[in-house]
Protein backbone atom coordinates (compact mmCIF):
# COMPACT_ATOMS: atom_id res chain seq x y z
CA UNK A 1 0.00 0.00 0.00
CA UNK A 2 1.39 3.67 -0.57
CA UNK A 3 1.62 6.27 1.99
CA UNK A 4 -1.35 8.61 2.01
CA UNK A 5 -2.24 11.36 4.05
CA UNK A 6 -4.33 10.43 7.10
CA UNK A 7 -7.33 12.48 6.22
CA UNK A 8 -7.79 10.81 2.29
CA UNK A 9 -7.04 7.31 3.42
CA UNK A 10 -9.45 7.39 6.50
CA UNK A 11 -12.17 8.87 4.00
CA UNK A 12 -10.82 5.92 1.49
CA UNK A 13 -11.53 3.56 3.69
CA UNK A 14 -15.30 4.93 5.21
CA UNK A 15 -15.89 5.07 1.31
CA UNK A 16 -14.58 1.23 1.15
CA UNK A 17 -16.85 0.63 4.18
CA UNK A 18 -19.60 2.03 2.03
CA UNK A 19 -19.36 -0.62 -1.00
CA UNK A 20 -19.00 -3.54 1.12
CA UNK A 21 -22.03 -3.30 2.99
CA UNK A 22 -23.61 -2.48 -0.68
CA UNK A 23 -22.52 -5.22 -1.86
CA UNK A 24 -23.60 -7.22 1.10
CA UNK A 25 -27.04 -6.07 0.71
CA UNK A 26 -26.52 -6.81 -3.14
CA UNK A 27 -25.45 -10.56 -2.38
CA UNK A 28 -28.73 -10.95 0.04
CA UNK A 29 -30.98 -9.84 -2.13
CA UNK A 30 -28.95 -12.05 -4.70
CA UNK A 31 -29.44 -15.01 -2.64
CA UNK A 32 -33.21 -14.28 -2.20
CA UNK A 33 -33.73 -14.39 -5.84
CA UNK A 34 -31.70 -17.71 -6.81
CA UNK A 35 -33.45 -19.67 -3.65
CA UNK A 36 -35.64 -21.43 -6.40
CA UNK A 37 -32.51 -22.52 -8.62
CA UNK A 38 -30.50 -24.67 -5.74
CA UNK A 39 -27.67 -25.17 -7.79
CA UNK A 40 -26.95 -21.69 -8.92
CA UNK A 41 -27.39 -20.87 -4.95
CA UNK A 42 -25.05 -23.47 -3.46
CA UNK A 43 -22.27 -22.60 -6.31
CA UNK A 44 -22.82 -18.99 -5.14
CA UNK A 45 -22.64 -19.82 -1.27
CA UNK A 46 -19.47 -22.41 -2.37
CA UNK A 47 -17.91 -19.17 -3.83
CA UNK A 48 -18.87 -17.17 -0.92
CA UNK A 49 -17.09 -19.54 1.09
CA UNK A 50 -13.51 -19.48 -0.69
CA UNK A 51 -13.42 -15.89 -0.46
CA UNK A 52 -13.99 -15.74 3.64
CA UNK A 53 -11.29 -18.18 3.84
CA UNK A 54 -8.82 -16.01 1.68
């Protein structure tokens, strides 16, 4: 990571903050939707699950 000043990185990372729970709410309402197709859900939650381990 490069050297920032305080006051852009903090802001950075409240912006970063910002997109992950969007795309939290993104994946819920994602999962909601593809609980009919099982597969397409359990390939999603299998990729879900790779990514938390990383």
């Amino acid at each position: 990571m490069t050297t920032i000043n305080l006051t852009t990185s903090h802001n950075h990372e409240g912006d970063q903050f910002r997109v992950e729970a969007m795309k939290l709410r993104e994946d819920k309402r994602n999962k909601e939707c593809l609980v009919k197709p099982v597969s397409t859900s359990v390939i999603f939650a299998m990729m879900h699950k790779k990514e938390t381990r990383l």
